[in-house]
N, C-alpha and C. Protein backbone atom coordinates (compact mmCIF):
# COMPACT_ATOMS: atom_id res chain seq x y z
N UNK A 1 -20.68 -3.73 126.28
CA UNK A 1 -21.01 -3.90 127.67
C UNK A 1 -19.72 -3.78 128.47
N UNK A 2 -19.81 -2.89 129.37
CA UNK A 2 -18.29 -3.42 130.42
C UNK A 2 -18.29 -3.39 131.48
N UNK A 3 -18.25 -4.09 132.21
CA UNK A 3 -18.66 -5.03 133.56
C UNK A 3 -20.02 -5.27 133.64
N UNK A 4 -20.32 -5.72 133.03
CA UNK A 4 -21.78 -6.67 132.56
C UNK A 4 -23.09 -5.49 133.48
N UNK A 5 -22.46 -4.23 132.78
CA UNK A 5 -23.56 -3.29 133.41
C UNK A 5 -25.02 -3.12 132.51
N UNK A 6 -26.10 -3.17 133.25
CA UNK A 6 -27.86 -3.23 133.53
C UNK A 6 -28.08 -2.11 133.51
N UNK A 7 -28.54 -1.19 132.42
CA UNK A 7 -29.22 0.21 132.94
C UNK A 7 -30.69 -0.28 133.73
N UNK A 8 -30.70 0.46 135.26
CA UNK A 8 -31.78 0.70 135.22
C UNK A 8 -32.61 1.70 135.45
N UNK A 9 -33.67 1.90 135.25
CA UNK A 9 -34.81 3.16 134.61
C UNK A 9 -35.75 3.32 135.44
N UNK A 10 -36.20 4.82 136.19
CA UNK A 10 -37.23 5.03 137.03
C UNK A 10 -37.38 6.29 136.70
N UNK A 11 -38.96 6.16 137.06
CA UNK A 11 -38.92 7.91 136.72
C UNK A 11 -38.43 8.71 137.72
N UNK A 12 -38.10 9.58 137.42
CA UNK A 12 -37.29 10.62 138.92
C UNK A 12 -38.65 11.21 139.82
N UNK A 13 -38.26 11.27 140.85
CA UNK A 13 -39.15 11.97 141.67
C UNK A 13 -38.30 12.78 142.91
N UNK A 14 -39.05 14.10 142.90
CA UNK A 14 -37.65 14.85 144.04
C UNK A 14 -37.79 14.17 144.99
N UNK A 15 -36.64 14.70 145.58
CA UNK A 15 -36.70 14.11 147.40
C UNK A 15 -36.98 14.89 147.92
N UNK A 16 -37.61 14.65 149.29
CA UNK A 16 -37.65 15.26 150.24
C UNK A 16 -36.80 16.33 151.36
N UNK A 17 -36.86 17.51 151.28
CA UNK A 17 -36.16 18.46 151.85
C UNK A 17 -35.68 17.41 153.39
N UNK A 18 -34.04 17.56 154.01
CA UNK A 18 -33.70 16.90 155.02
C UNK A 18 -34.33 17.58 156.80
N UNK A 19 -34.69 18.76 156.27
CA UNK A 19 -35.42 19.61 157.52
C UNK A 19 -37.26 19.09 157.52
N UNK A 20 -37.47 18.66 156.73
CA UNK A 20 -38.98 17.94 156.59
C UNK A 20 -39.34 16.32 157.09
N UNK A 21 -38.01 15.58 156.44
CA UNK A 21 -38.03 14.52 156.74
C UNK A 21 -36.40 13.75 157.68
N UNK A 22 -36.60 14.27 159.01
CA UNK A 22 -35.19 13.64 159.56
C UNK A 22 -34.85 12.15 159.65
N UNK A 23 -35.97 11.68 159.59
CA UNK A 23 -35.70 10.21 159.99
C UNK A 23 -35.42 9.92 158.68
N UNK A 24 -35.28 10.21 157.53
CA UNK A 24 -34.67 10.04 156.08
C UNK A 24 -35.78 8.91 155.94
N UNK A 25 -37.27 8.97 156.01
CA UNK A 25 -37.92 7.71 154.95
C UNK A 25 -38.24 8.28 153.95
N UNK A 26 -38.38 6.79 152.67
CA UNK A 26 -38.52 7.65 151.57
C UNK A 26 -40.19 7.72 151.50
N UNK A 27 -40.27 8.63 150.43
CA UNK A 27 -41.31 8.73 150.49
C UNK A 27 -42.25 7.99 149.34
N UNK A 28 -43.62 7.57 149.21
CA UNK A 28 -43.86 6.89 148.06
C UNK A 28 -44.00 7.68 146.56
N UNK A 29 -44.22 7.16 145.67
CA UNK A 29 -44.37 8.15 144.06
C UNK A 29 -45.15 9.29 143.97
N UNK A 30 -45.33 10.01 144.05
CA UNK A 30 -46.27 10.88 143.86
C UNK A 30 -47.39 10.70 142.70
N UNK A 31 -48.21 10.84 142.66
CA UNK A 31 -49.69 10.61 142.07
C UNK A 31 -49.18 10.95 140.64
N UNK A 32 -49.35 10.46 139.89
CA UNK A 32 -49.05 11.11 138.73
C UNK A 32 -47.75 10.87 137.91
N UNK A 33 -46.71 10.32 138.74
CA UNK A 33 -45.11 10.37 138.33
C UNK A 33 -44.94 9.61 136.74
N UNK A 34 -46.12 9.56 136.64
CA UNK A 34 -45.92 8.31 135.42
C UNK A 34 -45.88 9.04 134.22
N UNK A 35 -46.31 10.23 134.71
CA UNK A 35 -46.62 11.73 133.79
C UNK A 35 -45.21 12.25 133.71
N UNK A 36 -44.14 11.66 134.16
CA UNK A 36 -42.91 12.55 134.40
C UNK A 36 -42.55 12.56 133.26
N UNK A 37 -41.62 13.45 132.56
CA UNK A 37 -41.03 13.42 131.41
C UNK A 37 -39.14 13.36 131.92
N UNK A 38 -38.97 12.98 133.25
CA UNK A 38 -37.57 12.50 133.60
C UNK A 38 -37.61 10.98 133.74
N UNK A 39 -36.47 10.42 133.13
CA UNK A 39 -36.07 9.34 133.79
C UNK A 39 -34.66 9.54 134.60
N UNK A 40 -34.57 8.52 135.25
CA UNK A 40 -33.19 8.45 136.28
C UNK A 40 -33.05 7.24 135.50
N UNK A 41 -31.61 7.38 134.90
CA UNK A 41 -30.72 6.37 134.73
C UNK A 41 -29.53 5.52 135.89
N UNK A 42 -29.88 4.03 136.21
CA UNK A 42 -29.04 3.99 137.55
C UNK A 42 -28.08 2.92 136.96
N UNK A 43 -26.68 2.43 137.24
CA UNK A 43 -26.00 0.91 137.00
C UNK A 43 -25.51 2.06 135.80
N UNK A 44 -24.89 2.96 135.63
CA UNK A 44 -23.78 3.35 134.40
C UNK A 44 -22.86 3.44 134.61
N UNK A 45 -21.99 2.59 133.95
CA UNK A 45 -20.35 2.69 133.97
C UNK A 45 -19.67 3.65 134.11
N UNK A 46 -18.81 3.78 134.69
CA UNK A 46 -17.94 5.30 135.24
C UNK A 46 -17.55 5.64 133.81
N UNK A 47 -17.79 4.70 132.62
CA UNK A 47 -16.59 5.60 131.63
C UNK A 47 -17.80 6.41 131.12
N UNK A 48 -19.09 6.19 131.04
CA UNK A 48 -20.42 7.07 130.45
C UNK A 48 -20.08 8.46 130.10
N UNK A 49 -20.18 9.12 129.03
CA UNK A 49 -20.42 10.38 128.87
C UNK A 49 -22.02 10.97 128.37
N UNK A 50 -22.10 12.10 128.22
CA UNK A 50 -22.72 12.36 128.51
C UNK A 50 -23.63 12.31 126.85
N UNK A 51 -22.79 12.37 125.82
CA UNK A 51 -23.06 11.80 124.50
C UNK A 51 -23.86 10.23 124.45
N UNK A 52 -22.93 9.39 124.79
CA UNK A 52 -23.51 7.90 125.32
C UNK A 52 -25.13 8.26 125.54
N UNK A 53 -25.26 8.88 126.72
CA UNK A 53 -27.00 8.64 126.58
C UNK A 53 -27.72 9.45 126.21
N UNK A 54 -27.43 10.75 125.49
CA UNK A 54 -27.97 11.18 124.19
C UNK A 54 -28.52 10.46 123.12
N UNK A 55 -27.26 9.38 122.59
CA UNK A 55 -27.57 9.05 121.67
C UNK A 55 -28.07 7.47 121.89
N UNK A 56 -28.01 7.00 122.96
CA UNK A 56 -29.08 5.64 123.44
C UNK A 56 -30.84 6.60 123.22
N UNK A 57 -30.91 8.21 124.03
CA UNK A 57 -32.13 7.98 124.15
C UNK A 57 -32.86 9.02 123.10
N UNK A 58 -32.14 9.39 122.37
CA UNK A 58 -32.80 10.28 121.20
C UNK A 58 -33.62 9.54 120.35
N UNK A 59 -33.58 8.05 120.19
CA UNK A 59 -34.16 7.39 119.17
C UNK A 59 -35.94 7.37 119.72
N UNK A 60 -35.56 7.84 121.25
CA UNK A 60 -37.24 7.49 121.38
C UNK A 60 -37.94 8.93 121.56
N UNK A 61 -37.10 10.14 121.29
CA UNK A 61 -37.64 11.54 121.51
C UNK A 61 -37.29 12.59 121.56
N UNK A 62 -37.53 13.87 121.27
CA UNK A 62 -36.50 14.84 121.79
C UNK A 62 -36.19 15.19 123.01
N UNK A 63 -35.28 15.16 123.25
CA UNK A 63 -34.66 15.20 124.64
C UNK A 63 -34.24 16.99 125.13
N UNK A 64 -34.51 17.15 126.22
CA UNK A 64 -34.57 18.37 126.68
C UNK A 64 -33.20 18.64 127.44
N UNK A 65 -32.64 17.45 128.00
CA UNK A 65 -31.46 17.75 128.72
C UNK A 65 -31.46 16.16 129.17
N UNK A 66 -29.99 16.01 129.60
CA UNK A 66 -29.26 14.99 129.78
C UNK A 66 -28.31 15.42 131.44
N UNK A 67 -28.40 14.96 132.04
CA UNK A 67 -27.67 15.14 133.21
C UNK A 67 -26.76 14.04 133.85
N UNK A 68 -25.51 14.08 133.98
CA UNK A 68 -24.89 13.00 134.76
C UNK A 68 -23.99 13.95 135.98
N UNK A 69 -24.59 13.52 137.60
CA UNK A 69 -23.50 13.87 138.96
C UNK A 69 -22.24 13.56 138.77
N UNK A 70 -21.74 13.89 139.24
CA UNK A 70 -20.26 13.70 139.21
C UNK A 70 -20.02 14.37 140.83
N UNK A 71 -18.71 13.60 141.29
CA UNK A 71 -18.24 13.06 142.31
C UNK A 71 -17.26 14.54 142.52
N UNK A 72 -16.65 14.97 143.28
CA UNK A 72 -15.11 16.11 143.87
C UNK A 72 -14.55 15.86 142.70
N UNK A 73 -14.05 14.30 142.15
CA UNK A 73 -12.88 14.32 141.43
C UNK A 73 -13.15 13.76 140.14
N UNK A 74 -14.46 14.82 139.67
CA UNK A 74 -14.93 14.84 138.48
C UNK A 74 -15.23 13.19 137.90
N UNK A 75 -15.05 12.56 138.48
CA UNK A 75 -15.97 11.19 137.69
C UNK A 75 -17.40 11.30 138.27
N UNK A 76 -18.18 10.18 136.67
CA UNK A 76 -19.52 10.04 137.40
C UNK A 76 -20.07 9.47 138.43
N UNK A 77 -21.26 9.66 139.12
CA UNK A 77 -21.38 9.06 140.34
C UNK A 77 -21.78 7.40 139.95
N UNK A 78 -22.06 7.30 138.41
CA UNK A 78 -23.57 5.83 138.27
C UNK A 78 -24.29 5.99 137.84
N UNK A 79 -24.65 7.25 137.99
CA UNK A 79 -25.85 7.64 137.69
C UNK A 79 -26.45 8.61 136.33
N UNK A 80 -27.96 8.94 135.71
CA UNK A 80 -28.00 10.62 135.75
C UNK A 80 -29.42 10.52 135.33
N UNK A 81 -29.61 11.64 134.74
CA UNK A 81 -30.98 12.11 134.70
C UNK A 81 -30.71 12.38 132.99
N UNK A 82 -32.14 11.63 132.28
CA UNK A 82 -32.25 11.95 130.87
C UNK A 82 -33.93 12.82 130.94
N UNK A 83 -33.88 13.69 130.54
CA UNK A 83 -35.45 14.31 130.87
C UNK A 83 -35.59 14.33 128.89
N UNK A 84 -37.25 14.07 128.64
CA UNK A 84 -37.99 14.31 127.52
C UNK A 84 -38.59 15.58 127.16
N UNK A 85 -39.33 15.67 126.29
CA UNK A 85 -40.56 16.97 126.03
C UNK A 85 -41.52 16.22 126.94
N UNK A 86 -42.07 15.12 126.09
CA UNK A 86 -43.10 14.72 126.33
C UNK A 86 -43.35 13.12 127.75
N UNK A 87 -44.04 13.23 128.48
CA UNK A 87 -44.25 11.88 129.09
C UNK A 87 -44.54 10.47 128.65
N UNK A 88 -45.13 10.91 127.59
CA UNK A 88 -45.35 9.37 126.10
C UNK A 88 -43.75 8.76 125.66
N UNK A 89 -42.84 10.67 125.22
CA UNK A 89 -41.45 9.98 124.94
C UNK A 89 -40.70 9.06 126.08
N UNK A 90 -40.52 9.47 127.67
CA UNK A 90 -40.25 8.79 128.14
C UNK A 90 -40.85 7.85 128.59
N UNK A 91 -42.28 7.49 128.54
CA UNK A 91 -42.58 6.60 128.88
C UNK A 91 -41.87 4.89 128.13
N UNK A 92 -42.02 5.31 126.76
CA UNK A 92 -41.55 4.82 125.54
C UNK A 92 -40.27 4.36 125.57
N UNK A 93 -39.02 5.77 126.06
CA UNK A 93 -37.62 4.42 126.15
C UNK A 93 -37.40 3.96 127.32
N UNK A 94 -38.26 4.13 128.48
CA UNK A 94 -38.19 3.48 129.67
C UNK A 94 -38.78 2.09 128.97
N UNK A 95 -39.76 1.66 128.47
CA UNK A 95 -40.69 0.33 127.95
C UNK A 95 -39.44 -0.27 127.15
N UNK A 96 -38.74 0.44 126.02
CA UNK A 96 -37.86 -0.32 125.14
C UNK A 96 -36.49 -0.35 125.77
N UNK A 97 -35.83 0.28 126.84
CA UNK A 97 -34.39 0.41 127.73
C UNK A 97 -34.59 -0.47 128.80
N UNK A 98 -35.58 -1.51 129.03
CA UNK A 98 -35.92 -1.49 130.70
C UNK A 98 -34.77 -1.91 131.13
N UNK A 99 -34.08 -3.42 130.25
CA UNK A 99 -32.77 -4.36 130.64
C UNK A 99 -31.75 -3.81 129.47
N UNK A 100 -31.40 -2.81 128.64
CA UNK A 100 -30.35 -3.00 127.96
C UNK A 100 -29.02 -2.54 128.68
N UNK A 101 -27.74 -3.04 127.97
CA UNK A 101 -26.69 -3.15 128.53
C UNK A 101 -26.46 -1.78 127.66
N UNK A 102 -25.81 -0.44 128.19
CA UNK A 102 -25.44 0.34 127.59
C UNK A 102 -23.85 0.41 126.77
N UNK A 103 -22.86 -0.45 127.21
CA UNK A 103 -21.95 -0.98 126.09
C UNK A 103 -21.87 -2.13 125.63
């Protein structure tokens, strides 16, 4: 664990184009999101690579891609995106990840 960091887990849902929505509200889940086969990983330690949550989330599926933002000066933002095959797989390490500490 280092700095007593909380992954936490949602399914991703896009945002809204900024020419659609100016007043920036968000918008609610879309029908279905539960069907997503992305999760958004949020609360990750700047040292995270991109191995780290490979191998936290392979145990619950095959994983299609792994994504972490990164900032101008190449660190991560906090964040990233772990996407599945299937919506069962992520449903699955979202249920068993909800509170774990990723170090």
């Amino acid at each position: 664990m280092v700095d007593g960091h909380e992954l936490k887990l949602m399914f991703s849902v896009g945002a809204i184009a900024p020419a659609e929505n100016p007043a920036g509200v968000k918008r609610p889940p879309p029908e279905g999101s539960k069907d997503s086969c992305k999760l958004m990983v949020r609360n990750l330690p700047f040292e995270c690579k991109e191995k780290d949550l490979k191998d936290l989330f392979s145990v619950y599926g095959q994983l299609k891609g792994v994504r972490l933002p990164k900032k101008p000066d190449h660190t991560i933002r906090g964040f990233g995106f772990v996407e599945f095959l299937t919506p069962n797989e992520a449903r699955n390490a979202m249920q068993a990840l909800r509170s774990v500490h990723l170090y």
